[in-house]
PDB file of N, CA and C in Angstrom:
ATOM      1  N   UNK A   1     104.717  90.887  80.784  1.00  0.00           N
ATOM      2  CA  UNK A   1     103.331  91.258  80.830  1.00  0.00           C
ATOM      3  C   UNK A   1     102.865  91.693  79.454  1.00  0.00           C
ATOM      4  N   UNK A   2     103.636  91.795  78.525  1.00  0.00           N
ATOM      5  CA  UNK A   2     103.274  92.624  77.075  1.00  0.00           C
ATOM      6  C   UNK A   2     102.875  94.345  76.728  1.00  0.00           C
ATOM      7  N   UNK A   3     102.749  94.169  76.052  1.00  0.00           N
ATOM      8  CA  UNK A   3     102.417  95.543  75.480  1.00  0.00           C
ATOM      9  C   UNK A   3     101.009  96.343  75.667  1.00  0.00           C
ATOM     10  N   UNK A   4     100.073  97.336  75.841  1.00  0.00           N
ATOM     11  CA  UNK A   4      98.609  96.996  75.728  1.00  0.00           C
ATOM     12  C   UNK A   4      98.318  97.484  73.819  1.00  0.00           C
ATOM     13  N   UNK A   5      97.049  96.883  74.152  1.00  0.00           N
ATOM     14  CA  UNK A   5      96.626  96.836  72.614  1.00  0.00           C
ATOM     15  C   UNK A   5      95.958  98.183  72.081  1.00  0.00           C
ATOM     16  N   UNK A   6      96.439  98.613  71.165  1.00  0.00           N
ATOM     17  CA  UNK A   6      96.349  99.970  70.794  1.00  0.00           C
ATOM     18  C   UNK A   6      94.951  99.846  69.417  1.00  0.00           C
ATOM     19  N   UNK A   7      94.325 100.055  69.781  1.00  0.00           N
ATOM     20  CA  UNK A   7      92.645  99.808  69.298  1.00  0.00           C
ATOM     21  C   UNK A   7      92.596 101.280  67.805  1.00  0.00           C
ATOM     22  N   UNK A   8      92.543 100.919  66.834  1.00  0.00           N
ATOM     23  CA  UNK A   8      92.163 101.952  65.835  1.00  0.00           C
ATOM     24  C   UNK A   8      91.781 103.583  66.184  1.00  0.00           C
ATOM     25  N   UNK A   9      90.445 103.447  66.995  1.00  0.00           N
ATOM     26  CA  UNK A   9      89.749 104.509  67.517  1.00  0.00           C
ATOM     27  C   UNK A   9      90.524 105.137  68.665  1.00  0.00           C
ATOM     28  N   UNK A  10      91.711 104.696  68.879  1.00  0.00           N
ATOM     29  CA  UNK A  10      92.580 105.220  69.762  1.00  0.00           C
ATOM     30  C   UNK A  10      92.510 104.520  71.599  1.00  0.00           C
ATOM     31  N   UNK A  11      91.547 104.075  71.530  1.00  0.00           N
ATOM     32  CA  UNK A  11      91.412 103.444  73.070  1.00  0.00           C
ATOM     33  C   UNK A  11      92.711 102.182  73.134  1.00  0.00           C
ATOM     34  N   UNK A  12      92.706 102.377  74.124  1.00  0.00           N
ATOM     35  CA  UNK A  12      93.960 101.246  75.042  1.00  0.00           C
ATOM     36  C   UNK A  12      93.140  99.991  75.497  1.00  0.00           C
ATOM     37  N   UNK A  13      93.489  98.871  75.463  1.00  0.00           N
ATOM     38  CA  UNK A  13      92.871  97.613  76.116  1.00  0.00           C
ATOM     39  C   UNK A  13      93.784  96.569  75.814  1.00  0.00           C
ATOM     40  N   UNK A  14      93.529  95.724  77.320  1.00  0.00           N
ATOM     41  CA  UNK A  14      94.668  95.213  77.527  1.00  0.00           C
ATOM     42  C   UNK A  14      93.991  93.180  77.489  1.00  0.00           C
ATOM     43  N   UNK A  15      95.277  92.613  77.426  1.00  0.00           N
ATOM     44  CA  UNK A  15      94.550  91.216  77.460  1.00  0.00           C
ATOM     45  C   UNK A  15      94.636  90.719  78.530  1.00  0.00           C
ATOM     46  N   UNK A  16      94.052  89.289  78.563  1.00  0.00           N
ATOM     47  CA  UNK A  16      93.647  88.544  79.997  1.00  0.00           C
ATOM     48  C   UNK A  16      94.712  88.757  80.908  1.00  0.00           C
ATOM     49  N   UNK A  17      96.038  88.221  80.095  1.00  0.00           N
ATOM     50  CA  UNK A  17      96.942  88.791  81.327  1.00  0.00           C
ATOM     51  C   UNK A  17      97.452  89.320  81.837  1.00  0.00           C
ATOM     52  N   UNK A  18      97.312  90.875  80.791  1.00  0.00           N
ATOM     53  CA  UNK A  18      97.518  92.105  81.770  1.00  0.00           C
ATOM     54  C   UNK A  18      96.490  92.779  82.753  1.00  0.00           C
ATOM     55  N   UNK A  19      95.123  92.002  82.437  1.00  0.00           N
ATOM     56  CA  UNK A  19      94.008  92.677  83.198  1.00  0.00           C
ATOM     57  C   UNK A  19      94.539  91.673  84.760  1.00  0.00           C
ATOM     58  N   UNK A  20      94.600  90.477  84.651  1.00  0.00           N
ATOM     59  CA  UNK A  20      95.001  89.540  85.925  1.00  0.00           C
ATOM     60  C   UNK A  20      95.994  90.465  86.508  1.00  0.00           C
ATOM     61  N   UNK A  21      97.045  90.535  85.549  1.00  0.00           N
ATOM     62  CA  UNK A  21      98.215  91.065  86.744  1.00  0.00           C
ATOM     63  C   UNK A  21      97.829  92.477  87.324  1.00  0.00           C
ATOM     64  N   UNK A  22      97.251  93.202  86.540  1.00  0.00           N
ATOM     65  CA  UNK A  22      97.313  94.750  87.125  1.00  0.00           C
ATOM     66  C   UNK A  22      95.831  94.643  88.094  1.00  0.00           C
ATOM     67  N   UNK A  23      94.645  93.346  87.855  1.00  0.00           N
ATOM     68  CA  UNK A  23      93.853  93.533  88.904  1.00  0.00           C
ATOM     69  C   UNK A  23      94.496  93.046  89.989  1.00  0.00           C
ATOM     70  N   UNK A  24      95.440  91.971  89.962  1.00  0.00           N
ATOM     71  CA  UNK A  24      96.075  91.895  91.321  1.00  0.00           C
ATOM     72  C   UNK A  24      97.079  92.704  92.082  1.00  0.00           C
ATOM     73  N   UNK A  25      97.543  93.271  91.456  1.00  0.00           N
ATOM     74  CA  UNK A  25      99.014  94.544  91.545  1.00  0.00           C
ATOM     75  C   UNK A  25      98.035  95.672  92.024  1.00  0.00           C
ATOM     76  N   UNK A  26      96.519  95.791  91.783  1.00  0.00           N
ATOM     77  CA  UNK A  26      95.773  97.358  91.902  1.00  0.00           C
ATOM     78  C   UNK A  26      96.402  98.102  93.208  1.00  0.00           C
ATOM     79  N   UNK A  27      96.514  97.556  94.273  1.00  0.00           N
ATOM     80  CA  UNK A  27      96.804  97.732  95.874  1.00  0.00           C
ATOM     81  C   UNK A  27      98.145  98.677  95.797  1.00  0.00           C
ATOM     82  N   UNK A  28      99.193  97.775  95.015  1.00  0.00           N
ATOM     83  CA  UNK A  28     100.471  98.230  95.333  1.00  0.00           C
ATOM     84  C   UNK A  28     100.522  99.497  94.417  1.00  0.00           C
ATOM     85  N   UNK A  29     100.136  99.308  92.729  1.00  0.00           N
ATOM     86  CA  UNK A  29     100.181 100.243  92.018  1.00  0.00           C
ATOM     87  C   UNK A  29      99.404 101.516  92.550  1.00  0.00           C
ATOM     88  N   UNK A  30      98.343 101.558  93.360  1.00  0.00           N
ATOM     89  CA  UNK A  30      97.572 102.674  93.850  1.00  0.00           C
ATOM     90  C   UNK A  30      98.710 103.301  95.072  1.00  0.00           C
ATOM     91  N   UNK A  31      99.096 102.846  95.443  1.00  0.00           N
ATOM     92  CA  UNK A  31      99.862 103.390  97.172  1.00  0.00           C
ATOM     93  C   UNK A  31     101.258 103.902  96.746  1.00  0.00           C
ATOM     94  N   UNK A  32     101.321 103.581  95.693  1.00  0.00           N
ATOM     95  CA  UNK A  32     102.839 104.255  94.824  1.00  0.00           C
ATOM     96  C   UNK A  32     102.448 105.796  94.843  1.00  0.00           C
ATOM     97  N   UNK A  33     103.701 106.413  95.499  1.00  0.00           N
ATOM     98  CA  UNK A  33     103.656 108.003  95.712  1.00  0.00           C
ATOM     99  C   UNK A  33     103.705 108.695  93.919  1.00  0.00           C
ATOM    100  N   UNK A  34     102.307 109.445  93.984  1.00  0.00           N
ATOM    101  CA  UNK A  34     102.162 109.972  92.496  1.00  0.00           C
ATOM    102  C   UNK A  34     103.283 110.898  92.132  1.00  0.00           C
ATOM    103  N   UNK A  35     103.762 111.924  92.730  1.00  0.00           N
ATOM    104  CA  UNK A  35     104.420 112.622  92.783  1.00  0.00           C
ATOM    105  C   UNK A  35     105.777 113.025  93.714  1.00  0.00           C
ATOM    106  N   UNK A  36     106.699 112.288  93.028  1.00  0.00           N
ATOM    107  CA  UNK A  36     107.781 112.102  93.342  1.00  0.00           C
ATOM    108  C   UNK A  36     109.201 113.278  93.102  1.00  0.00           C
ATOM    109  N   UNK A  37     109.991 113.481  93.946  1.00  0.00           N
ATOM    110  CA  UNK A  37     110.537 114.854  93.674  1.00  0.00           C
ATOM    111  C   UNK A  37     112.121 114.072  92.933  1.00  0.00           C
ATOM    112  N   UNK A  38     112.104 113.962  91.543  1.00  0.00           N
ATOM    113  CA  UNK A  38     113.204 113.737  91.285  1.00  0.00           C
ATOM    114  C   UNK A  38     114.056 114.580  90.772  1.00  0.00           C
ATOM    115  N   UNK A  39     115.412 114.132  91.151  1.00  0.00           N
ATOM    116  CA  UNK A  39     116.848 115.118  91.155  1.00  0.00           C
ATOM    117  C   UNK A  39     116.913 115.108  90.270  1.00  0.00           C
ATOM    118  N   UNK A  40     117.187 116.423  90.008  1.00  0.00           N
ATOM    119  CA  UNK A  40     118.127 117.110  88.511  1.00  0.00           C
ATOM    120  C   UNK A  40     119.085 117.732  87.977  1.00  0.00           C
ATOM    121  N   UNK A  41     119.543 117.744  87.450  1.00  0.00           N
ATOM    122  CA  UNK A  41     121.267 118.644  87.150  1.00  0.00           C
ATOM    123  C   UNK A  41     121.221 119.791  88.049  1.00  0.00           C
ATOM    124  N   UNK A  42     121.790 120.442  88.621  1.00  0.00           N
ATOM    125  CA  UNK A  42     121.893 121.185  89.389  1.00  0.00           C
ATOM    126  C   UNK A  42     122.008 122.574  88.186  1.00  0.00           C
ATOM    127  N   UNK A  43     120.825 123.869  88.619  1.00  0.00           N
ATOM    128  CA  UNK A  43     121.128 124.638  88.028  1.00  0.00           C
ATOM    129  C   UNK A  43     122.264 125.487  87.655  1.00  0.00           C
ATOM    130  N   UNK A  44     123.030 126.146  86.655  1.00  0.00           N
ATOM    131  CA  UNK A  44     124.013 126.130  86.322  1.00  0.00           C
ATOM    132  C   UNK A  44     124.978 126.991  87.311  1.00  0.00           C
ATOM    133  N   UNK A  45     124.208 128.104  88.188  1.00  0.00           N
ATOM    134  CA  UNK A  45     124.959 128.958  88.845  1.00  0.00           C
ATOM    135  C   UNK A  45     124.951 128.482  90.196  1.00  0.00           C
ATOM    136  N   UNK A  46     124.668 126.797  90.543  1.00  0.00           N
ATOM    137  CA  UNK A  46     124.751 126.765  92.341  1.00  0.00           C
ATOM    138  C   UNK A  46     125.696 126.032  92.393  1.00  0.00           C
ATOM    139  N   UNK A  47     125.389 125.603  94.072  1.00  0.00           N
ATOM    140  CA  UNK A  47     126.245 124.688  94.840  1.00  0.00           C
ATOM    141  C   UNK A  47     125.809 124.082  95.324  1.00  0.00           C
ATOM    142  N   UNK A  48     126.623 122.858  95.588  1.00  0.00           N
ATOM    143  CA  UNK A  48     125.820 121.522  96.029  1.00  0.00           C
ATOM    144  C   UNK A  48     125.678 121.724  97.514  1.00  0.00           C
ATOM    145  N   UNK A  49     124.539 121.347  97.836  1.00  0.00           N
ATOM    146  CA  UNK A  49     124.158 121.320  99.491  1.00  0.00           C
ATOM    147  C   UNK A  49     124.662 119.788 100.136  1.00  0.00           C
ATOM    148  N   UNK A  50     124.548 119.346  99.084  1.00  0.00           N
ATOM    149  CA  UNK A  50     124.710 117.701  99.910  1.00  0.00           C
ATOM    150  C   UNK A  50     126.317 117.848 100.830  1.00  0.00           C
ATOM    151  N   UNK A  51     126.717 118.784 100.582  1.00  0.00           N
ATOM    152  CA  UNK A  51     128.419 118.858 102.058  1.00  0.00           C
ATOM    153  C   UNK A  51     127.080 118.765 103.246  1.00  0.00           C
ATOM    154  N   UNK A  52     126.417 119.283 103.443  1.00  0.00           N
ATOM    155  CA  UNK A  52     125.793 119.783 104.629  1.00  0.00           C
ATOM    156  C   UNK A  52     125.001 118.263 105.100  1.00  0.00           C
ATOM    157  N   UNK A  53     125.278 117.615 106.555  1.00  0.00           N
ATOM    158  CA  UNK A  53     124.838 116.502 107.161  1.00  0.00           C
ATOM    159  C   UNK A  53     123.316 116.307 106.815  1.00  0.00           C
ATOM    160  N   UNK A  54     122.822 115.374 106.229  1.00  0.00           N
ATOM    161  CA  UNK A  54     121.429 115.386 106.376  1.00  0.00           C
ATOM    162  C   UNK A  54     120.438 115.882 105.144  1.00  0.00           C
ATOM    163  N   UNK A  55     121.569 116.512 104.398  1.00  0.00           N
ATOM    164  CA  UNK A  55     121.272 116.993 102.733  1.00  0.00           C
ATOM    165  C   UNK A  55     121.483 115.838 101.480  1.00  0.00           C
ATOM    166  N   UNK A  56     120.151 115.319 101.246  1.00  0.00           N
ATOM    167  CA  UNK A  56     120.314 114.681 100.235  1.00  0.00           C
ATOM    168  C   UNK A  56     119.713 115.339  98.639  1.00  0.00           C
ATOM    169  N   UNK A  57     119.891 113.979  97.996  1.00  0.00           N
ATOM    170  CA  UNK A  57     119.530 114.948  96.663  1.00  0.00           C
ATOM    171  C   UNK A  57     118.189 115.618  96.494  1.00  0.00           C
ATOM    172  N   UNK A  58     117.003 114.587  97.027  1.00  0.00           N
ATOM    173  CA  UNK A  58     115.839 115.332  97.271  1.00  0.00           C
ATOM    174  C   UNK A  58     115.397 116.552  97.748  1.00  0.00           C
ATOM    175  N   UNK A  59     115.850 116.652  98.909  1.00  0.00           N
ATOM    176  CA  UNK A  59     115.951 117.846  99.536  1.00  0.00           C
ATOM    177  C   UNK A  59     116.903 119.418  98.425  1.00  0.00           C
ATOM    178  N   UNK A  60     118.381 118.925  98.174  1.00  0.00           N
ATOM    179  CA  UNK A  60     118.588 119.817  97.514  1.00  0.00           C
ATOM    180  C   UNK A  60     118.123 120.123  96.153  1.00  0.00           C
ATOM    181  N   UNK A  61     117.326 118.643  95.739  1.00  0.00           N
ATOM    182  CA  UNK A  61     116.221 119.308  94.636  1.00  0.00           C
ATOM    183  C   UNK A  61     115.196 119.808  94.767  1.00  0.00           C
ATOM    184  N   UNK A  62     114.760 120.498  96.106  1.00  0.00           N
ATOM    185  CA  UNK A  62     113.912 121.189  96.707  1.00  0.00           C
ATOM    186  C   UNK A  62     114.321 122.610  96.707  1.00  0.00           C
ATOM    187  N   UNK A  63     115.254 122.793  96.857  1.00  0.00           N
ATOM    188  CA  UNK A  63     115.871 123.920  97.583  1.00  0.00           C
ATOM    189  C   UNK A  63     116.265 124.517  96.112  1.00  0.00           C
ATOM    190  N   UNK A  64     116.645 123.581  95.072  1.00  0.00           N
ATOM    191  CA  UNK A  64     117.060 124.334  94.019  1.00  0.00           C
ATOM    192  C   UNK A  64     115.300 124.758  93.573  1.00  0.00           C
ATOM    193  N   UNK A  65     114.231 124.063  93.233  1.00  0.00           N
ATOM    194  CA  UNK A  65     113.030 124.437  92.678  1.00  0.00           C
ATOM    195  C   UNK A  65     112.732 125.973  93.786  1.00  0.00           C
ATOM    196  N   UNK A  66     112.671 126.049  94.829  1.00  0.00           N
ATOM    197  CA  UNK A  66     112.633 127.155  95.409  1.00  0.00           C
ATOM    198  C   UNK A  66     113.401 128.355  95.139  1.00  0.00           C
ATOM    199  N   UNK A  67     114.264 127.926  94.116  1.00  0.00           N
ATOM    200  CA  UNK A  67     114.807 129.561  93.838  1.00  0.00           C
ATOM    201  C   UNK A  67     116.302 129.997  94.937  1.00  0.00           C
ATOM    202  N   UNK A  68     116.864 128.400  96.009  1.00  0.00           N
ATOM    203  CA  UNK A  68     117.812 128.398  96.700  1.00  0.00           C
ATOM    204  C   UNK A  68     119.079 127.742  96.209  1.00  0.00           C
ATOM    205  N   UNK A  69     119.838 128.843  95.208  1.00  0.00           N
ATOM    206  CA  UNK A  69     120.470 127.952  94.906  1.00  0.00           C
ATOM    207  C   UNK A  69     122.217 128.547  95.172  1.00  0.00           C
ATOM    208  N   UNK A  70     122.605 129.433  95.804  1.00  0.00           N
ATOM    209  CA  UNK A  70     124.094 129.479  96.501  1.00  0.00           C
ATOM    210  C   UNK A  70     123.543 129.837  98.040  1.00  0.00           C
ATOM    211  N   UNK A  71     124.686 129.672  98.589  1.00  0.00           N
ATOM    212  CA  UNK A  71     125.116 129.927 100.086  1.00  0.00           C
ATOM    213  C   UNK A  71     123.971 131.298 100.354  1.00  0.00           C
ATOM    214  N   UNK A  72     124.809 132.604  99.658  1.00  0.00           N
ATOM    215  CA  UNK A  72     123.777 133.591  99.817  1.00  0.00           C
ATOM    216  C   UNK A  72     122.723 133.501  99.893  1.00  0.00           C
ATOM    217  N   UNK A  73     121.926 132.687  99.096  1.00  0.00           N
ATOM    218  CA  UNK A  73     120.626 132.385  99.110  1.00  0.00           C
ATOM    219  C   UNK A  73     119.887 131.827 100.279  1.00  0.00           C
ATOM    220  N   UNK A  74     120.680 131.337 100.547  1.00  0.00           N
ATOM    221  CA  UNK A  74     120.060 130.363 102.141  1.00  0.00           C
ATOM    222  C   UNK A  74     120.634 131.305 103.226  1.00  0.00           C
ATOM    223  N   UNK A  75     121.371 132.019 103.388  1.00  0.00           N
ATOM    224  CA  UNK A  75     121.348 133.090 104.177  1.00  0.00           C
ATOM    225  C   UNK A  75     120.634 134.426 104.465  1.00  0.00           C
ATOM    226  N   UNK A  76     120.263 134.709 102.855  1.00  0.00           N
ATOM    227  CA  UNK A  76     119.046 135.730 102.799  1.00  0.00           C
ATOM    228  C   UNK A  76     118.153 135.265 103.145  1.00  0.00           C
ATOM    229  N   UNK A  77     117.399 133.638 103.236  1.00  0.00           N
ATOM    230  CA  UNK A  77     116.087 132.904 102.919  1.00  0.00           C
ATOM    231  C   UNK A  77     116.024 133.006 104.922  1.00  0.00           C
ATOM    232  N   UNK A  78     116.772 132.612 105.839  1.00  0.00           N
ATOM    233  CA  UNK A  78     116.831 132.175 106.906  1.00  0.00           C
ATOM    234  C   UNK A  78     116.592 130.857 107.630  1.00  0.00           C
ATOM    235  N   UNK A  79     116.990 130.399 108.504  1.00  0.00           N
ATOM    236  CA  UNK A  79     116.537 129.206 109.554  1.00  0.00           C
ATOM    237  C   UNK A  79     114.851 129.156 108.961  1.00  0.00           C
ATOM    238  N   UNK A  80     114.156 130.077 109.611  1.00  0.00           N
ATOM    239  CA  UNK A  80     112.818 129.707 109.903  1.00  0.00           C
ATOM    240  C   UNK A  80     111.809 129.746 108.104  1.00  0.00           C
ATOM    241  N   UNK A  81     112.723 130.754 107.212  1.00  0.00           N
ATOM    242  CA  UNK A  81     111.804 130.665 106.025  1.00  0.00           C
ATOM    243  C   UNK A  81     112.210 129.489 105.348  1.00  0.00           C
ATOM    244  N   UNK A  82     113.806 128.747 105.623  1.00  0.00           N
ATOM    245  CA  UNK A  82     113.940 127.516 104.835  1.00  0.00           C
ATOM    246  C   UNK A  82     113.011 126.786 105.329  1.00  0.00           C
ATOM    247  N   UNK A  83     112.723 126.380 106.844  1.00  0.00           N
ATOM    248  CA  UNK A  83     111.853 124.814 107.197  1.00  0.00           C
ATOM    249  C   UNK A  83     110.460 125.340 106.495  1.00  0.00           C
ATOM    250  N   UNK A  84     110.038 126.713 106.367  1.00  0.00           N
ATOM    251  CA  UNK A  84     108.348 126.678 105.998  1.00  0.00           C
ATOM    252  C   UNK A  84     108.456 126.440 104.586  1.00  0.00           C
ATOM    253  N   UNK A  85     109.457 126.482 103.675  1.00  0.00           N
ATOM    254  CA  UNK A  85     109.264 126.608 102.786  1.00  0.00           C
ATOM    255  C   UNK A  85     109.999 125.049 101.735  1.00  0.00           C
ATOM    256  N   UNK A  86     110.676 124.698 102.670  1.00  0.00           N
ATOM    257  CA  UNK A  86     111.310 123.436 102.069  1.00  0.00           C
ATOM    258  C   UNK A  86     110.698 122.388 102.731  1.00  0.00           C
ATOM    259  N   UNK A  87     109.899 121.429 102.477  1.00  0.00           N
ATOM    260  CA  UNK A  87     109.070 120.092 103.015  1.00  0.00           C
ATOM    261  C   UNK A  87     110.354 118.483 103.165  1.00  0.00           C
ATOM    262  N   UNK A  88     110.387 118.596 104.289  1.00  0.00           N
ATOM    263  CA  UNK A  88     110.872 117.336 105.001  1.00  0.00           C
ATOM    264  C   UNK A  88     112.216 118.115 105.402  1.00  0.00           C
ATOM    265  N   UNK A  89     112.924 119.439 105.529  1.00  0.00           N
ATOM    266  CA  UNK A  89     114.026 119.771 105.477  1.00  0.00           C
ATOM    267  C   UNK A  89     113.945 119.706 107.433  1.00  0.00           C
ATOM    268  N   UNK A  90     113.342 120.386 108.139  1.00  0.00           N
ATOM    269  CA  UNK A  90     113.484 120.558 109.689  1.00  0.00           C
ATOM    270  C   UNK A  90     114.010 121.612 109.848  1.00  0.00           C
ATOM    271  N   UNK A  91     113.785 121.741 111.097  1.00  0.00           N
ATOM    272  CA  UNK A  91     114.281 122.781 111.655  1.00  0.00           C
ATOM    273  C   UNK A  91     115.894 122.667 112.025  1.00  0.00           C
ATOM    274  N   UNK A  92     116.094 121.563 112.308  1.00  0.00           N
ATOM    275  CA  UNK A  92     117.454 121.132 112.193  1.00  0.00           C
ATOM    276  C   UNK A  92     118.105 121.158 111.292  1.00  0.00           C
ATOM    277  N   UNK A  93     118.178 120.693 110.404  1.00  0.00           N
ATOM    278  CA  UNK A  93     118.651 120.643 109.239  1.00  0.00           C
ATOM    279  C   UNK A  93     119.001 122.221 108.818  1.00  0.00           C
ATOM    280  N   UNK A  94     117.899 122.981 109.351  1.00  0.00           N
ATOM    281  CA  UNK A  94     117.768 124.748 108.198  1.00  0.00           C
ATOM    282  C   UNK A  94     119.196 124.980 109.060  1.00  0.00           C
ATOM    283  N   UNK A  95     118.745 124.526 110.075  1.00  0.00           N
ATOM    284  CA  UNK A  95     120.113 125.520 111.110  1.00  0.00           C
ATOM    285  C   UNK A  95     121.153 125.041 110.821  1.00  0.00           C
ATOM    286  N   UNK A  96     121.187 124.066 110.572  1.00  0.00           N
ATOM    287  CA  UNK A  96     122.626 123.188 109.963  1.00  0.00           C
ATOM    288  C   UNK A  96     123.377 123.875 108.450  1.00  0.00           C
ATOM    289  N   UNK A  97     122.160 123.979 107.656  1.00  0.00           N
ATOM    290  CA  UNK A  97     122.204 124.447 106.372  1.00  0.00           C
ATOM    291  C   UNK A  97     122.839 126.012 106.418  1.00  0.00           C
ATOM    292  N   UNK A  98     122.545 126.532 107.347  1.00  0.00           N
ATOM    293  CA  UNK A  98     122.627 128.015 107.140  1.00  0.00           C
ATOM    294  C   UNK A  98     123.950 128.503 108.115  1.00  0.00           C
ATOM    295  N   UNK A  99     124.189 127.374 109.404  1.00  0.00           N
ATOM    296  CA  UNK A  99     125.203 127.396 109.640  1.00  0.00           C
ATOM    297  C   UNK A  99     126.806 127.738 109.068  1.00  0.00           C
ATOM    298  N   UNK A 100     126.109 126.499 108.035  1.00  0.00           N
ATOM    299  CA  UNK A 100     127.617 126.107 106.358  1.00  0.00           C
ATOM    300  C   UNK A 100     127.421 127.200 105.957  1.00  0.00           C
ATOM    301  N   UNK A 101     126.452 127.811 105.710  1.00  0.00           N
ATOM    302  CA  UNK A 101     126.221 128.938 104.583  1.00  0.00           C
ATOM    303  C   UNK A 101     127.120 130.091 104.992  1.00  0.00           C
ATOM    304  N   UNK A 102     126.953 130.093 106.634  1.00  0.00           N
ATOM    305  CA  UNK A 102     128.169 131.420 107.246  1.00  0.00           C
ATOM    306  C   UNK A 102     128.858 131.051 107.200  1.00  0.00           C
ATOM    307  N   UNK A 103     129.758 129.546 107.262  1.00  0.00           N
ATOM    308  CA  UNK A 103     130.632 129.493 107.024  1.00  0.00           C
ATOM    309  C   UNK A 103     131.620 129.340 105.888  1.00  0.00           C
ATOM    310  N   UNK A 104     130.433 129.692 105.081  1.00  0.00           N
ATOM    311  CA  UNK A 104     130.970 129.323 103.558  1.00  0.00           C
ATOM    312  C   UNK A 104     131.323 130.875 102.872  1.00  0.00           C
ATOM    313  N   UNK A 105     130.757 131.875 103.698  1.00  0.00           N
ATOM    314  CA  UNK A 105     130.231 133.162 103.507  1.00  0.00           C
ATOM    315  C   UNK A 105     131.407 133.967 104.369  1.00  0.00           C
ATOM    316  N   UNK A 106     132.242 134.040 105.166  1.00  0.00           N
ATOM    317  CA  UNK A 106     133.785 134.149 105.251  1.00  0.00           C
ATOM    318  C   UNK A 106     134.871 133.554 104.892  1.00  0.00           C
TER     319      UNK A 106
END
């Protein structure tokens, strides 16, 4: 598709055939989720959640941005403050999560 054209005065503009492709692509490029939660090194003092069924990286890159990042943490936080506070986690899942956490916690 090329490069776009970088105009003196600083404006962007693009040629015939990047205007074709991206007016035909507009649909798909618009419905693309803007904000996407991507995984990151795990902060230096946790533990990985992904042991726990149903824990992927998203999620435990949720749980780390929340400030959840050992066993303790999700045991102080509870069942009901993880699902309000972690998006797509469930109610299942919290109980699952916090389950490990006692059991990680004897």
């Amino acid at each position: 598709m090329g490069e776009p054209i970088k105009l003196p005065d600083g404006r962007i503009a693009y040629g015939r055939a990047q205007a074709a492709w991206m007016t035909e692509h507009r649909e798909e490029l618009a419905s693309e989720p803007a904000n996407l939660v991507t995984p990151t090194l795990p902060p230096a003092e946790s533990v990985s959640f992904q042991s726990v069924r149903g824990i992927g990286p998203q999620i435990e890159a949720a749980l780390y941005n929340e400030g959840i990042l050992t066993w303790e943490d999700v045991l102080m936080a509870g069942v009901v403050e993880l699902d309000r506070r972690i998006s797509g986690l469930g109610m299942s899942r919290a109980r699952t999560l916090f389950d490990m956490a006692q059991r990680e916690a004897e």
